[in-house]
N, C-alpha and C. Protein backbone atom coordinates (compact mmCIF):
# COMPACT_ATOMS: atom_id res chain seq x y z
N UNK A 1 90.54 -162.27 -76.45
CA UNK A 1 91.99 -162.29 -76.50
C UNK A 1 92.43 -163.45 -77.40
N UNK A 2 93.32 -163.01 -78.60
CA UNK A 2 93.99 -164.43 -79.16
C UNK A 2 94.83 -164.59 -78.78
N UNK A 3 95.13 -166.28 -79.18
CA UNK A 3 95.79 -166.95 -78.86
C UNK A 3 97.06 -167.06 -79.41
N UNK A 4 98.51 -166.80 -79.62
CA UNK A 4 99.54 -166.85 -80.14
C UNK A 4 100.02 -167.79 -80.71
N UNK A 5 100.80 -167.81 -81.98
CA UNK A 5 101.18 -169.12 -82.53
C UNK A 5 101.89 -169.92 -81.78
N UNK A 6 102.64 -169.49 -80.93
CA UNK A 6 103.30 -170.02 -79.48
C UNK A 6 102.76 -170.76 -78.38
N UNK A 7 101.86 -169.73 -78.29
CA UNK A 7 100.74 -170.69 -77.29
C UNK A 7 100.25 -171.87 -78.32
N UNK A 8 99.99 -171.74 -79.31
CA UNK A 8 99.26 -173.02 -80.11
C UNK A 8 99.91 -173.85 -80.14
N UNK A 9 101.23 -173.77 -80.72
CA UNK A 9 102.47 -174.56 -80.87
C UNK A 9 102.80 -175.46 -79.77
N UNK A 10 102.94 -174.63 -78.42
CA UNK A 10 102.92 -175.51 -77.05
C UNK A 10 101.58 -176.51 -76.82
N UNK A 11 100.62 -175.97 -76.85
CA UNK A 11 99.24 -176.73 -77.10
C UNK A 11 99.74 -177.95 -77.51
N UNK A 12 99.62 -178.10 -78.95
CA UNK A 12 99.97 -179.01 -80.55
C UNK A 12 101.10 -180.46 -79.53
N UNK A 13 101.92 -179.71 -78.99
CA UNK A 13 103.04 -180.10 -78.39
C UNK A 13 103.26 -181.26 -77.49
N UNK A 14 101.93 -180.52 -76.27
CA UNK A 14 101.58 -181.11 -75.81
C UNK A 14 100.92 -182.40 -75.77
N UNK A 15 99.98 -182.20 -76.44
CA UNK A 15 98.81 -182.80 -77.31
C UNK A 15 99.55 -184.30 -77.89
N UNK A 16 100.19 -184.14 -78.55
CA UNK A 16 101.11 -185.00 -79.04
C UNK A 16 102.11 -185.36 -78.41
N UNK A 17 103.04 -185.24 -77.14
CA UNK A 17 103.26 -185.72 -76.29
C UNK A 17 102.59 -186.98 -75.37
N UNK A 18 101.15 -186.28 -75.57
CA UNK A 18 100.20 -186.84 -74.23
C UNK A 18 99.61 -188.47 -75.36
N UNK A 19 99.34 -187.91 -76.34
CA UNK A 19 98.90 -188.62 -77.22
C UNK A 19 100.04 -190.03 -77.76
N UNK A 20 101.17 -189.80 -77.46
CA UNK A 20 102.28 -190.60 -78.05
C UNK A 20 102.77 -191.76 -76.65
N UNK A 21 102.44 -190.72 -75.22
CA UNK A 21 102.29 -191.73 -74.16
C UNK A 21 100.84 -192.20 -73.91
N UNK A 22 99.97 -192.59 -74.77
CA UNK A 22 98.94 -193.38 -74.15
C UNK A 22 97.88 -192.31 -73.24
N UNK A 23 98.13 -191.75 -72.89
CA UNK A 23 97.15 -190.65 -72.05
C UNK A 23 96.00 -189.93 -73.06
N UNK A 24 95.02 -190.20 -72.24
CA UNK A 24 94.24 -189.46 -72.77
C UNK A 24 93.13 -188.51 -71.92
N UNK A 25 93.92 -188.01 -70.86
CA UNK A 25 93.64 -186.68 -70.44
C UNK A 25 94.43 -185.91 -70.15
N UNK A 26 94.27 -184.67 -70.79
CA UNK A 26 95.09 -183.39 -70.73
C UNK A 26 94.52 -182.46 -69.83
N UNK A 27 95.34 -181.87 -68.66
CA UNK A 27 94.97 -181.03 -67.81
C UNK A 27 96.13 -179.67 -68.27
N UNK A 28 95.00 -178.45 -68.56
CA UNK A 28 96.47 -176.76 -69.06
C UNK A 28 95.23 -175.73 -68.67
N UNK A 29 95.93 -174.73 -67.39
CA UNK A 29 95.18 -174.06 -67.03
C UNK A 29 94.05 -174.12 -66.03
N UNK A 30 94.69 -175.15 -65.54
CA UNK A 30 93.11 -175.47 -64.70
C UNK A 30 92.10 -176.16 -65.22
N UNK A 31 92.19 -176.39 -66.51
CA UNK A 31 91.13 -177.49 -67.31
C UNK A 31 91.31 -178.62 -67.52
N UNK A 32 90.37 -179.63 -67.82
CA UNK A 32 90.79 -181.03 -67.88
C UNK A 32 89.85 -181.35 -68.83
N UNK A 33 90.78 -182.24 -69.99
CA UNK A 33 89.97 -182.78 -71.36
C UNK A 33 90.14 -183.95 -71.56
N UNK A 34 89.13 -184.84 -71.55
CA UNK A 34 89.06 -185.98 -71.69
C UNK A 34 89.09 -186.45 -72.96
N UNK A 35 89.75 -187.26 -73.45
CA UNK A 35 89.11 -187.90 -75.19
C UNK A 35 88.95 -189.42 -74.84
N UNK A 36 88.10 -189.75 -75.87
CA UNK A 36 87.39 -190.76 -75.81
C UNK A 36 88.44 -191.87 -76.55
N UNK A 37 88.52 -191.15 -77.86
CA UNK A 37 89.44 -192.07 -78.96
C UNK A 37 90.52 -191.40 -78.96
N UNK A 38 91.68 -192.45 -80.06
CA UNK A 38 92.91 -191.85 -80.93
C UNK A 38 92.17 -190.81 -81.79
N UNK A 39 91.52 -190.93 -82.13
CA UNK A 39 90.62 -190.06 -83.51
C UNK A 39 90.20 -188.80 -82.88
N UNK A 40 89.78 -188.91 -81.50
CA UNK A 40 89.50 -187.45 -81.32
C UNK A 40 90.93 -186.58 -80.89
N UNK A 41 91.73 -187.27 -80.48
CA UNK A 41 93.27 -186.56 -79.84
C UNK A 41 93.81 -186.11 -81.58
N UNK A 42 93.85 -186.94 -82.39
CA UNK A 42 94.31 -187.20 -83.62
C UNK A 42 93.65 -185.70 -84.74
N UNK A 43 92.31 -185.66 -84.37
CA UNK A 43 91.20 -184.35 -84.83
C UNK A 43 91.78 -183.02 -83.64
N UNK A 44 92.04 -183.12 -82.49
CA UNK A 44 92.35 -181.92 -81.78
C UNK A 44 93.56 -181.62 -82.32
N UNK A 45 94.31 -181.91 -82.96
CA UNK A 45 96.05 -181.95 -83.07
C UNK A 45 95.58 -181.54 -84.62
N UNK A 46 95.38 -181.67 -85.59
CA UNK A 46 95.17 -181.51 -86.52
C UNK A 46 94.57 -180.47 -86.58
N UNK A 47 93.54 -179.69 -85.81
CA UNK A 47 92.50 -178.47 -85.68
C UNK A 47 93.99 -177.49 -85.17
N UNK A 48 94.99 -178.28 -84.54
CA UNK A 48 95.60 -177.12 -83.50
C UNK A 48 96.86 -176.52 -84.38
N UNK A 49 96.97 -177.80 -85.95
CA UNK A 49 98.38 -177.52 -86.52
C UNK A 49 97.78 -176.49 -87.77
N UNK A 50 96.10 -176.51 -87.99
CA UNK A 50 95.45 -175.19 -88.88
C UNK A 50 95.90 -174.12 -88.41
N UNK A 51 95.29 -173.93 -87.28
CA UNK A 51 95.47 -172.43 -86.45
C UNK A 51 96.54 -172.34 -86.27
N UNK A 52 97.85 -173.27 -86.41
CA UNK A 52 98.95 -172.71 -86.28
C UNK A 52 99.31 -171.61 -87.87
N UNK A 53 99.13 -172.76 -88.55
CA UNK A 53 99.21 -172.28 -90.44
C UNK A 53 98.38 -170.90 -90.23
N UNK A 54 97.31 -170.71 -90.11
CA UNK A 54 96.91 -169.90 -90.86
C UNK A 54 97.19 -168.37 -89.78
N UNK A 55 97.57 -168.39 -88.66
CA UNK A 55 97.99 -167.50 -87.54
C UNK A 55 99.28 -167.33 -88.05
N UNK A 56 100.42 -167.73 -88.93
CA UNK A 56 101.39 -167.94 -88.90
C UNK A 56 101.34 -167.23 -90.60
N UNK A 57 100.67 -167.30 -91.34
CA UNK A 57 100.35 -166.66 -92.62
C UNK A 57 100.56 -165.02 -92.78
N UNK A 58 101.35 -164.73 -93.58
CA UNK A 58 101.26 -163.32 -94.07
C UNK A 58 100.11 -162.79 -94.46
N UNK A 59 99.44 -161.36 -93.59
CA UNK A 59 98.55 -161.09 -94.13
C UNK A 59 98.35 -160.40 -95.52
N UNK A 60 97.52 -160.11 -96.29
CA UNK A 60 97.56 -159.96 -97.22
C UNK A 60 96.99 -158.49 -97.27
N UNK A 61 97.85 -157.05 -98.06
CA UNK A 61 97.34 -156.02 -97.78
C UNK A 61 96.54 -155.56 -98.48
N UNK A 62 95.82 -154.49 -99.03
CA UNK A 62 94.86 -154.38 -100.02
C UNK A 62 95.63 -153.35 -101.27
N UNK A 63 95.24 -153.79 -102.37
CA UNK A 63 95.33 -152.71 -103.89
C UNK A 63 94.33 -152.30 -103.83
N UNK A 64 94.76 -150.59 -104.58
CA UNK A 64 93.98 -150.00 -104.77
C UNK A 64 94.15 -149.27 -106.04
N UNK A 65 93.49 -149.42 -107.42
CA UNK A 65 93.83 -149.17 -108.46
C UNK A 65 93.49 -147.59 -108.91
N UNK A 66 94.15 -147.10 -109.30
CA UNK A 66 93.58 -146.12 -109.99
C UNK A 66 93.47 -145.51 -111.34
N UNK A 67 92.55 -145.23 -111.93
CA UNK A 67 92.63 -145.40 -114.20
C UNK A 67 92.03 -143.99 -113.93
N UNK A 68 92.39 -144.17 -115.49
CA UNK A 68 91.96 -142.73 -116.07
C UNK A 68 91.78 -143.00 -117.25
N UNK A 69 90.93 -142.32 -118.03
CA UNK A 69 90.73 -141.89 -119.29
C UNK A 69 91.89 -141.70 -120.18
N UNK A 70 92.80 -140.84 -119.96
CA UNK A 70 94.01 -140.36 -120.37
C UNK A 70 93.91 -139.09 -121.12
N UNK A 71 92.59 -138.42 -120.48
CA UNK A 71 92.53 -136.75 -121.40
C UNK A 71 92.68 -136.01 -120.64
């Protein structure tokens, strides 16, 4: 099942919330994540604002050319 740019967005949100008060454990869902450093909260937030970009990207549809000779 993916994850929605919404759900990521709240994630990201969070993340940076938790990160801006000094905390560095995040409990969502029943899980609990510990970070060690700024650098790893700093790397989760950064991983979480990709997947926002590229979930958030127009997909791109396919061409399909067709030639001829002209006889």
């Amino acid at each position: 099942m993916a994850i929605t740019t919404t759900e990521l967005e709240s994630l990201r949100d969070a993340l940076i919330r938790t990160r801006a008060a000094g905390t560095r454990v995040v409990q969502y869902e029943g899980k609990r994540i510990e970070y060690q450093t700024d650098a790893e909260m700093a790397k989760a937030i950064a991983d979480l604002e990709t997947r926002i970009r590229a979930a958030s990207a127009p997909r791109r549809g396919s061409i399909t050319f067709a030639t001829s000779k002209g006889v």
